[in-house]
Protein backbone atom coordinates (compact mmCIF):
# COMPACT_ATOMS: atom_id res chain seq x y z
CA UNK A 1 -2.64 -7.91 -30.25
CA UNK A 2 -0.37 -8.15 -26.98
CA UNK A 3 -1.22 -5.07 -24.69
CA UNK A 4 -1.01 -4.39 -20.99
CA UNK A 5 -2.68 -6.41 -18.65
CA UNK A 6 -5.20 -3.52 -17.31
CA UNK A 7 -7.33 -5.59 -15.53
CA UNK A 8 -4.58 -6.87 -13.47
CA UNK A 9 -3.06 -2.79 -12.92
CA UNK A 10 -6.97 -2.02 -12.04
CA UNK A 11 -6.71 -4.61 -9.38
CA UNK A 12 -4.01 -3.65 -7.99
CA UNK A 13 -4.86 -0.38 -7.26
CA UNK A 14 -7.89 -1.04 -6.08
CA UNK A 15 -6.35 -3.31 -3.39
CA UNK A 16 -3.48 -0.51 -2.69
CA UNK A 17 -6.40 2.23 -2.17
CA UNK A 18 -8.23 -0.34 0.23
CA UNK A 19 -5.22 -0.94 2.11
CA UNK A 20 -4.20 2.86 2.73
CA UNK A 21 -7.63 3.69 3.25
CA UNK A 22 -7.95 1.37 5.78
CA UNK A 23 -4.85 2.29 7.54
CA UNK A 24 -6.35 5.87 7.56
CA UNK A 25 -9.08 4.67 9.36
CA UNK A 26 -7.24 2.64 11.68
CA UNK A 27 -5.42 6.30 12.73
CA UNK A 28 -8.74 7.51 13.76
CA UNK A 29 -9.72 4.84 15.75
CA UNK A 30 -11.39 2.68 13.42
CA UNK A 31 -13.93 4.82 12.39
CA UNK A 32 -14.33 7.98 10.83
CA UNK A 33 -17.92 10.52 10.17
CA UNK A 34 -18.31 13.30 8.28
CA UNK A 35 -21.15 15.88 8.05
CA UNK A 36 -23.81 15.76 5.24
CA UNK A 37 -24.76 19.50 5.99
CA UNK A 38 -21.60 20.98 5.92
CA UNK A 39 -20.61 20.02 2.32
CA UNK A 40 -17.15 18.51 2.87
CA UNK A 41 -18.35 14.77 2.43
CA UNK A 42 -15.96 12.43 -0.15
CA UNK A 43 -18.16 11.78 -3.17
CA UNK A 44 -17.36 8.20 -5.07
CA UNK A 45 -18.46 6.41 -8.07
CA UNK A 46 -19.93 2.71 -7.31
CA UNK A 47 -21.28 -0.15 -9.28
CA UNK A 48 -24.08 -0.25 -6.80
CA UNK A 49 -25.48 -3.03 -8.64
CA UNK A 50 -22.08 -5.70 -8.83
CA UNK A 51 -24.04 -8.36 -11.71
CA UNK A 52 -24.84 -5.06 -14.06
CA UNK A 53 -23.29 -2.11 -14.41
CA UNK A 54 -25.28 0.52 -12.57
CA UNK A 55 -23.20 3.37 -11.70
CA UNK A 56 -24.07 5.77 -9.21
CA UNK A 57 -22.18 8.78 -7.00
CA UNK A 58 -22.26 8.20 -3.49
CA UNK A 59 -21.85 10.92 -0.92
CA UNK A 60 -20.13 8.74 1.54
CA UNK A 61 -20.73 9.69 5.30
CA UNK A 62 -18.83 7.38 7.40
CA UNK A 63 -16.00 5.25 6.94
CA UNK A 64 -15.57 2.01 9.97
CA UNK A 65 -13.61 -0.73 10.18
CA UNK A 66 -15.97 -3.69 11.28
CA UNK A 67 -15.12 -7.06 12.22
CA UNK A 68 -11.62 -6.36 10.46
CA UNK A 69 -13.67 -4.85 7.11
CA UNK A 70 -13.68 -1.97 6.02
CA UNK A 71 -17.77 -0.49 5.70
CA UNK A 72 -18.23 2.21 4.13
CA UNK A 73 -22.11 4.06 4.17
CA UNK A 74 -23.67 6.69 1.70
CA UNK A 75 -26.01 7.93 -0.01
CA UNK A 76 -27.18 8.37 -3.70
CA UNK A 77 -26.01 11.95 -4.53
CA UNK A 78 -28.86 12.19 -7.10
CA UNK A 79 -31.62 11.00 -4.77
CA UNK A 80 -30.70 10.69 -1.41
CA UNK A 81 -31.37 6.87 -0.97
CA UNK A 82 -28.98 4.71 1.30
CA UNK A 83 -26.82 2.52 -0.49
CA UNK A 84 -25.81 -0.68 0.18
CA UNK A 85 -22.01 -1.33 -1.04
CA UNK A 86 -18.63 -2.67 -0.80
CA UNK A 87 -15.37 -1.48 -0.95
CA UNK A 88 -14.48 -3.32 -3.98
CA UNK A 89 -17.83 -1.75 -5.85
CA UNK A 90 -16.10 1.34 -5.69
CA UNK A 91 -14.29 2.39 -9.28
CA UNK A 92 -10.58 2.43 -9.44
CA UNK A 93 -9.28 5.94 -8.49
CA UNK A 94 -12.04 6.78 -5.87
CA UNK A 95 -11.19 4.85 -2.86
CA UNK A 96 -8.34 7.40 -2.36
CA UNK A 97 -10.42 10.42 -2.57
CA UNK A 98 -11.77 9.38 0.75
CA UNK A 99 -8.90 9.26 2.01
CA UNK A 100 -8.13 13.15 0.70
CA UNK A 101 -11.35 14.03 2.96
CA UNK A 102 -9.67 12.67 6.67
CA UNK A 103 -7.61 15.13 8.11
CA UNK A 104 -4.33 14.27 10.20
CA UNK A 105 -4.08 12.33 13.29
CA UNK A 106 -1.65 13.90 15.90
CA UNK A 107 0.57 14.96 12.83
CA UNK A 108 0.30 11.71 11.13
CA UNK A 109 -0.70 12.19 7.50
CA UNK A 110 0.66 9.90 5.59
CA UNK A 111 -0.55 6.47 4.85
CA UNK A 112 1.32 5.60 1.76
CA UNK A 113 3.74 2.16 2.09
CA UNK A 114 6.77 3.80 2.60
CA UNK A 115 5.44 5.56 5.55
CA UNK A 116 4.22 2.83 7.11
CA UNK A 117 7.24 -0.06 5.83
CA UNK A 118 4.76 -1.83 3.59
CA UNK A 119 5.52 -3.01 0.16
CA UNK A 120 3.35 -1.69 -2.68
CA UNK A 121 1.42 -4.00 -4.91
């Protein structure tokens, strides 16, 4: 049966929520920390393991722009370990909750394409 291409709209949203979060990064100066102890980290799900599924929830500390790539660094929210990811590991949808966790930048707080005369994928 014919049916939507959702591998293709998964993609693409993925690559939108990269973008935007990375512009939200660039706003505070390529890099951006938050506080284990204090509760308000952005929690994400991530194939940690990119051959086999292995899903995990990553409390995600800090958010940098590195050589012109975005890093990201966490930890396992069941364990505590350090996890070693990329963006792209991250499921559709979650990418953007980071970006819910960064608060404005002199009274910037919009990253969406309109906002910043970008066309949407």
């Amino acid at each position: 049966m014919n049916h939507t291409d959702f591998f293709t709209r998964t993609r693409a949203i993925k690559a939108q929520e990269y973008k935007e979060l990375y512009a939200a990064i660039e706003l505070h100066g390529g890099c951006y920390e938050w506080k284990q102890e204090n509760g308000n980290c952005p929690i994400i799900a991530v194939n940690i393991d990119s051959i086999q599924p292995s899903p995990a929830d990553v409390i995600i500390y800090k958010a940098a722009i590195e050589d012109g790539r975005m890093q990201l660094r966490g930890v396992e929210k069941e364990y505590g370990n350090e996890v070693d990811f990329n963006p792209d590991d991250a499921f559709a949808g979650h990418l953007s909750s980071i970006i819910d966790h960064l608060p404005p930048v002199n009274g910037v707080n919009d990253v969406t394409p309109q906002n910043r005369k970008e066309a949407t994928v």
